[in-house]
Protein backbone atom coordinates (compact mmCIF):
# COMPACT_ATOMS: atom_id res chain seq x y z
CA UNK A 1 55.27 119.53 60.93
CA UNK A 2 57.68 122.27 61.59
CA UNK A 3 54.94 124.65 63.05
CA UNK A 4 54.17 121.77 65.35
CA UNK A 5 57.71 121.37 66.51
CA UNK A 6 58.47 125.24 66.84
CA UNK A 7 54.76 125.04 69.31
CA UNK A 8 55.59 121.84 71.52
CA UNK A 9 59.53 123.31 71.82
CA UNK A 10 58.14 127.08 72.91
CA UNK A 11 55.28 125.36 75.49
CA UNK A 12 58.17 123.19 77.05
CA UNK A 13 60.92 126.09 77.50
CA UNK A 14 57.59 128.42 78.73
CA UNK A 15 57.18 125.73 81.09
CA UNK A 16 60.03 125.30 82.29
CA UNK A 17 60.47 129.19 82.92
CA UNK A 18 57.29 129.09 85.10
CA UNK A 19 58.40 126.14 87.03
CA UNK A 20 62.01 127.79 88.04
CA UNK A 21 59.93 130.68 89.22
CA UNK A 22 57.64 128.88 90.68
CA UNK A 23 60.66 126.68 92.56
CA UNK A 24 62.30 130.34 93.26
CA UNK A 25 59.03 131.57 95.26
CA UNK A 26 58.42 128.26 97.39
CA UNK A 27 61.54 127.83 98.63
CA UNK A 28 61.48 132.10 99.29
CA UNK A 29 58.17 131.52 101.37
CA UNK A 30 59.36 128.15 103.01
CA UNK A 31 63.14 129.55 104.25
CA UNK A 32 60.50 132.97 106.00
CA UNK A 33 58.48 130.48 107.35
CA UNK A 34 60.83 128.50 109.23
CA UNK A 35 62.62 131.99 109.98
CA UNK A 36 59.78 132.68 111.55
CA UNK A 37 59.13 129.87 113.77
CA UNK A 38 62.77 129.60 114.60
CA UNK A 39 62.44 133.24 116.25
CA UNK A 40 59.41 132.26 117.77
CA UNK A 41 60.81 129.46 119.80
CA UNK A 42 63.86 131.21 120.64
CA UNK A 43 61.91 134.38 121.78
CA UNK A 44 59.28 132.15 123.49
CA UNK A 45 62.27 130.36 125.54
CA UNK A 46 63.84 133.20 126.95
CA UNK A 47 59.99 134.13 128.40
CA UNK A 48 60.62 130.96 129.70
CA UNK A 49 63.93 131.73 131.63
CA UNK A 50 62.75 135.18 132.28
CA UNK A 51 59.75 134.29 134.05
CA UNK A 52 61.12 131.93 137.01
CA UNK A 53 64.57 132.75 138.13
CA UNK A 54 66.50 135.12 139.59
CA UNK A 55 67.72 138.44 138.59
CA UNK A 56 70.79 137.27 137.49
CA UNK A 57 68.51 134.68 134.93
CA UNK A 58 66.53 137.62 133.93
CA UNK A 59 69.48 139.65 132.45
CA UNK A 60 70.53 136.84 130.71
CA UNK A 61 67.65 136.17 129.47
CA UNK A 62 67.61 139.98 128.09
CA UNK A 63 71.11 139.45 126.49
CA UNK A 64 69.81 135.92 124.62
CA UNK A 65 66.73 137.91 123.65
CA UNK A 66 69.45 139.71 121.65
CA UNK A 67 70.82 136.70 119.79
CA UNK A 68 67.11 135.78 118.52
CA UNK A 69 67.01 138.33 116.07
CA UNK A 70 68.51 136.55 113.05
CA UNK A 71 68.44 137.37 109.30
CA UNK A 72 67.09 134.53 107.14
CA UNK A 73 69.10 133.49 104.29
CA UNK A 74 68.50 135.00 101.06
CA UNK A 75 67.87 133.13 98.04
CA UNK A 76 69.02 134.23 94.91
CA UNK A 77 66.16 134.75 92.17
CA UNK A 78 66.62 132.82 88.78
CA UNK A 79 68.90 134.19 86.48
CA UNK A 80 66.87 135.72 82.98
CA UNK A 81 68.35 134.50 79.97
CA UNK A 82 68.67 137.52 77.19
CA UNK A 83 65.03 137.44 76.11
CA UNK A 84 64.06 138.57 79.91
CA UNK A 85 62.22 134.48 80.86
């Protein structure tokens, strides 16, 4: 009985290790992703104002090329307990 409890308590905190990770990686890959896209648009609308316009519109359209380039936030991994899970 108490081999059986010691198993089904280490399989549940296991799991739930894996699952933090797991929660840790998806939201890394999903705040890149829409990092990504977010540049994309913003790059692919100053080509937009570059294209048709002026000269005037073209150097502004240089100077918001400059505010595209943003860092995406950072998520903070899960904290290890002592054991290193």
């Amino acid at each position: 009985m108490l081999k059986t409890a010691l198993c089904l308590t280490s399989i549940i905190f296991l799991a739930g290790c894996a699952t933090r990770d797991q929660l840790y990686y998806d939201a890394s890959k999903a705040i890149s992703k829409d990092a990504t896209v977010a540049s994309s648009a913003c790059f692919a609308s100053v080509a937009e104002i570059a294209k048709g316009g002026d000269n005037a519109a073209k150097t502004a359209a240089i100077t918001l090329a400059e505010k595209c380039k943003v860092e995406p936030a950072k998520v903070h991994p899960p904290k290890r307990n002592w054991f290193g899970w």
